[in-house]
N, C-alpha and C. Protein backbone atom coordinates (compact mmCIF):
# COMPACT_ATOMS: atom_id res chain seq x y z
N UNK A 1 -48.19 -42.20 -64.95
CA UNK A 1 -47.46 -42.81 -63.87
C UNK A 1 -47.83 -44.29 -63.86
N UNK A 2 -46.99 -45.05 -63.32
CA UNK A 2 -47.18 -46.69 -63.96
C UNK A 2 -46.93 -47.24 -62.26
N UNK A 3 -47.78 -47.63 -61.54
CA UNK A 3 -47.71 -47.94 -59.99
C UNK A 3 -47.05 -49.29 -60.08
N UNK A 4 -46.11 -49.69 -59.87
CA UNK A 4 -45.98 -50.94 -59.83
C UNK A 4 -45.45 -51.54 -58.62
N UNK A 5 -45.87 -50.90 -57.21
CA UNK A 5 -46.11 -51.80 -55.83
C UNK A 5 -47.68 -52.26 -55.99
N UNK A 6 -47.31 -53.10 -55.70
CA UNK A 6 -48.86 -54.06 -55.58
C UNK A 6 -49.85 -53.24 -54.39
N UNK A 7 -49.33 -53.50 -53.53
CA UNK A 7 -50.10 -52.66 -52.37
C UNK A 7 -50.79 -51.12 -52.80
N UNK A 8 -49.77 -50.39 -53.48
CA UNK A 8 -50.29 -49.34 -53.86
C UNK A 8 -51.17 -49.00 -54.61
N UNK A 9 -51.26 -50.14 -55.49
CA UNK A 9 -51.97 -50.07 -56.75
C UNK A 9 -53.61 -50.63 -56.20
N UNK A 10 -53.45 -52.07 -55.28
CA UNK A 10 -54.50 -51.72 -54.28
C UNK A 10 -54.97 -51.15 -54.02
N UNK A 11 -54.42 -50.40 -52.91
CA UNK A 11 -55.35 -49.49 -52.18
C UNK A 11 -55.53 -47.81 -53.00
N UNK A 12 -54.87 -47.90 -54.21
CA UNK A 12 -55.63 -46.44 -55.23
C UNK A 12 -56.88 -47.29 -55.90
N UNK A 13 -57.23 -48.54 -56.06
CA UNK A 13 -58.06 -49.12 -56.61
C UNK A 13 -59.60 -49.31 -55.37
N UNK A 14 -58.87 -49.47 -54.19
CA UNK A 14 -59.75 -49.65 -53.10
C UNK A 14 -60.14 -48.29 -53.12
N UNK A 15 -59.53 -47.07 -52.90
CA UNK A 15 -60.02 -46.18 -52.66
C UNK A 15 -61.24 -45.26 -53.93
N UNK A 16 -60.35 -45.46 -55.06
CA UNK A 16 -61.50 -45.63 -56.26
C UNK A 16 -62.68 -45.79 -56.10
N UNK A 17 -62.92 -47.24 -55.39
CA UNK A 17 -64.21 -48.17 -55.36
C UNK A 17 -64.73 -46.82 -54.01
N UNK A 18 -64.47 -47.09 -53.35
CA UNK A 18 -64.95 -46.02 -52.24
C UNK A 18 -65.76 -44.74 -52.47
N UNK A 19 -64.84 -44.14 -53.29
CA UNK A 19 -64.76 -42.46 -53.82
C UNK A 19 -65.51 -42.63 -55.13
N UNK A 20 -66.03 -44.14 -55.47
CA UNK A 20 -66.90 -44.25 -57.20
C UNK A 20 -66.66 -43.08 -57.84
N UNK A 21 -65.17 -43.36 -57.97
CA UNK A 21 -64.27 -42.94 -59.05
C UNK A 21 -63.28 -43.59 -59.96
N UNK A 22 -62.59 -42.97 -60.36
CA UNK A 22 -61.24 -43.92 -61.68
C UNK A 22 -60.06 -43.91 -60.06
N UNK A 23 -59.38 -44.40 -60.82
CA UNK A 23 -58.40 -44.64 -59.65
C UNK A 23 -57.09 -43.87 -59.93
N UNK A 24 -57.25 -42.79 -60.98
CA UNK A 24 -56.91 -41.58 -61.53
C UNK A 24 -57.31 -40.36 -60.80
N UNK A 25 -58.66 -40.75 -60.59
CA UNK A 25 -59.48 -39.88 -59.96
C UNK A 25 -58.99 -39.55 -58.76
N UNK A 26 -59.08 -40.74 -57.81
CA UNK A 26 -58.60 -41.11 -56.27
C UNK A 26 -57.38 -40.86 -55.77
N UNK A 27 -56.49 -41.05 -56.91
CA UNK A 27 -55.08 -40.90 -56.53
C UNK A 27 -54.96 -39.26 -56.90
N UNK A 28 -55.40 -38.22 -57.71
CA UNK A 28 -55.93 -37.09 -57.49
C UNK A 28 -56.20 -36.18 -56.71
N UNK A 29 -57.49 -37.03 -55.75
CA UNK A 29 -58.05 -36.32 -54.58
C UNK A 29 -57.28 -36.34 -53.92
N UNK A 30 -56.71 -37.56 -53.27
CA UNK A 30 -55.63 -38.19 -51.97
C UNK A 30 -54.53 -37.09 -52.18
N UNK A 31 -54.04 -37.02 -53.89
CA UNK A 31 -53.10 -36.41 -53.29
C UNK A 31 -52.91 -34.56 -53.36
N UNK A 32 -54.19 -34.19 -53.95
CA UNK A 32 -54.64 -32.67 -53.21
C UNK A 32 -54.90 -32.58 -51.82
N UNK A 33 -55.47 -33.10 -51.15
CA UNK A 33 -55.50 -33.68 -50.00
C UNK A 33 -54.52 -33.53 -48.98
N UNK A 34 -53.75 -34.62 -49.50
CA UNK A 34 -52.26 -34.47 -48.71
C UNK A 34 -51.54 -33.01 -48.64
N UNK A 35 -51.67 -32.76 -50.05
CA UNK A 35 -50.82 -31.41 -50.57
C UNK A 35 -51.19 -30.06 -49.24
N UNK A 36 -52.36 -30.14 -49.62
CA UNK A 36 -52.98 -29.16 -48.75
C UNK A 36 -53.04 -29.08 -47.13
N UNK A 37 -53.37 -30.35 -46.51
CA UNK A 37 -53.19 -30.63 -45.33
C UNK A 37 -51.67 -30.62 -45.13
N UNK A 38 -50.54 -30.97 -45.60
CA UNK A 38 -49.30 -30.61 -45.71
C UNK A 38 -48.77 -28.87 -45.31
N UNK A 39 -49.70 -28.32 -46.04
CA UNK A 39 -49.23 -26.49 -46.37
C UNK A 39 -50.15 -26.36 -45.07
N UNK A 40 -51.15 -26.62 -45.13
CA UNK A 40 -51.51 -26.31 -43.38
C UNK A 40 -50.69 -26.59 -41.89
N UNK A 41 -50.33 -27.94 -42.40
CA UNK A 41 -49.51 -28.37 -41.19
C UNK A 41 -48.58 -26.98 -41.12
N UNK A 42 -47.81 -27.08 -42.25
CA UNK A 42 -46.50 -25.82 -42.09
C UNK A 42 -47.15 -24.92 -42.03
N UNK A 43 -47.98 -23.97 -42.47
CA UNK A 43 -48.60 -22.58 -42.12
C UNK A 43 -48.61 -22.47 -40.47
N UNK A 44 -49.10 -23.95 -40.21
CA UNK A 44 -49.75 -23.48 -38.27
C UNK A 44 -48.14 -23.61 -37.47
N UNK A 45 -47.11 -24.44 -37.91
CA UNK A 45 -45.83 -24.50 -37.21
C UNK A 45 -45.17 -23.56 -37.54
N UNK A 46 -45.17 -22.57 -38.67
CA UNK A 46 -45.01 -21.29 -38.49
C UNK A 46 -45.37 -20.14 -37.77
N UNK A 47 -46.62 -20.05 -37.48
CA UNK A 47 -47.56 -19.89 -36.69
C UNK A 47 -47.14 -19.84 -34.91
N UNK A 48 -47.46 -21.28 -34.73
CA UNK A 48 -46.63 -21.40 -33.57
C UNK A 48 -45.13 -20.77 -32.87
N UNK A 49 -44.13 -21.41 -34.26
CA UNK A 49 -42.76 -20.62 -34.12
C UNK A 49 -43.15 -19.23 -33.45
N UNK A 50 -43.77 -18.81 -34.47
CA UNK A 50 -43.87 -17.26 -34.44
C UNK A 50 -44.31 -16.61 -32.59
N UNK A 51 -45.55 -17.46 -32.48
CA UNK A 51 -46.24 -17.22 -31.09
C UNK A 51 -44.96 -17.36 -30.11
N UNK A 52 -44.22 -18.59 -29.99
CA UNK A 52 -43.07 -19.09 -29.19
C UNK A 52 -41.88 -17.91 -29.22
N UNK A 53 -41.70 -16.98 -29.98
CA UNK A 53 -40.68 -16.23 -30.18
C UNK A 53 -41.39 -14.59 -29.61
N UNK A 54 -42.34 -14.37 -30.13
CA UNK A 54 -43.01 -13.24 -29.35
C UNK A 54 -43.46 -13.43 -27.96
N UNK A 55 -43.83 -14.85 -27.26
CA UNK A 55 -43.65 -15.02 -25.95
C UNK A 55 -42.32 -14.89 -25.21
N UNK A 56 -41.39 -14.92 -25.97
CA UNK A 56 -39.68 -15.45 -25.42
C UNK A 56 -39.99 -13.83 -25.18
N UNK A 57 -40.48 -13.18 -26.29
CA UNK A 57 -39.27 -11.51 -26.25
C UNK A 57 -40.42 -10.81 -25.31
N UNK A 58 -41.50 -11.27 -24.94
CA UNK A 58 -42.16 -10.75 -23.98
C UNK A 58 -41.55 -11.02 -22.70
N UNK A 59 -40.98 -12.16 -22.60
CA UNK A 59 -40.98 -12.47 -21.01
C UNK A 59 -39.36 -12.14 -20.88
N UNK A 60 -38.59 -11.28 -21.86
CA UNK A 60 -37.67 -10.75 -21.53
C UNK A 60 -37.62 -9.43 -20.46
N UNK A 61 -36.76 -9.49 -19.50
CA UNK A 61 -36.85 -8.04 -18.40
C UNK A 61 -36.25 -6.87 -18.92
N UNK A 62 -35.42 -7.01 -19.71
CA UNK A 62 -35.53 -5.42 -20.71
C UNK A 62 -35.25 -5.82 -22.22
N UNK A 63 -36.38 -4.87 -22.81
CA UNK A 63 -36.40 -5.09 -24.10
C UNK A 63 -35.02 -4.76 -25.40
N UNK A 64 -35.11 -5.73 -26.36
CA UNK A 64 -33.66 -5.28 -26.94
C UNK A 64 -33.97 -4.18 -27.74
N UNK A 65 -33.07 -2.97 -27.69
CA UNK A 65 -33.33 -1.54 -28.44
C UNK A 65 -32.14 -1.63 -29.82
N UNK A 66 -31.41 -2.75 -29.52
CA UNK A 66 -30.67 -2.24 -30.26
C UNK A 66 -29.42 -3.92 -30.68
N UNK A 67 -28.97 -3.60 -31.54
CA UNK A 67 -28.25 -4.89 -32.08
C UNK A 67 -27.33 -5.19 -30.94
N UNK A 68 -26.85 -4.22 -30.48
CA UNK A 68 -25.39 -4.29 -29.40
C UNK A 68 -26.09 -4.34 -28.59
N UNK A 69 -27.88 -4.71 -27.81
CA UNK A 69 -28.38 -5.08 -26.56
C UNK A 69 -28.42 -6.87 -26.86
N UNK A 70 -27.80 -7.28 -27.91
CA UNK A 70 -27.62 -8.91 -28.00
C UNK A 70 -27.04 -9.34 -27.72
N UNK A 71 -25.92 -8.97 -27.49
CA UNK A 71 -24.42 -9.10 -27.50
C UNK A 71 -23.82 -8.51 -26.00
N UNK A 72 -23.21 -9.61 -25.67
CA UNK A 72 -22.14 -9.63 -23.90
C UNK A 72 -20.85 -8.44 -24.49
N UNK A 73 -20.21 -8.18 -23.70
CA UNK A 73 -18.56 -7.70 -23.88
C UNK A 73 -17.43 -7.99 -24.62
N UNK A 74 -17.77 -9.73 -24.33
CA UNK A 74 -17.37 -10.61 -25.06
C UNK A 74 -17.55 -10.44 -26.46
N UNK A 75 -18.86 -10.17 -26.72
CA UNK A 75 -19.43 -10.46 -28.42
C UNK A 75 -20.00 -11.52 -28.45
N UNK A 76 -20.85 -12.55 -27.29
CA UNK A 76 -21.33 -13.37 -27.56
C UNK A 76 -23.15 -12.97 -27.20
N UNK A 77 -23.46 -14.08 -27.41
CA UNK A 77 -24.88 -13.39 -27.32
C UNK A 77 -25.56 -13.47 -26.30
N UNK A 78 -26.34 -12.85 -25.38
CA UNK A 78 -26.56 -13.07 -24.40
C UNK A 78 -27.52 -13.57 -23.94
């Protein structure tokens, strides 16, 4: 990969010096790093979703038994 923003190439060089590593190295870590803290972020907002949707169907006053307990007269959903 050939960095050619200045800034970037900076601060993988700054961070290098930091991490007394190659700046191969650094740009490496940073971006396992990211990768991972990334798949966490989404694991826990899945997570959440999930909690937010089993609270909804809890605090429903009768539970749905059945596909046609979704659905109005109409056919819309209720």
């Amino acid at each position: 990969m050939n960095i050619k923003d200045p800034e970037v190439h900076r601060m993988a060089m700054e961070l290098a010096a930091l991490r007394h590593t190659s700046a191969t190295g650094a740009v490496r870590e940073a971006l396992r790093e990211a990768i991972e803290r990334q798949r966490r972020n989404l694991r826990e907002g899945v997570g959440e979703q999930l909690r937010d949707l089993a609270a909804r169907g809890r605090a429903l006053d009768e539970p749905v038994r059945d596909v046609d307990d979704l659905y109005d007269e109409q056919g819309l959903p209720r």
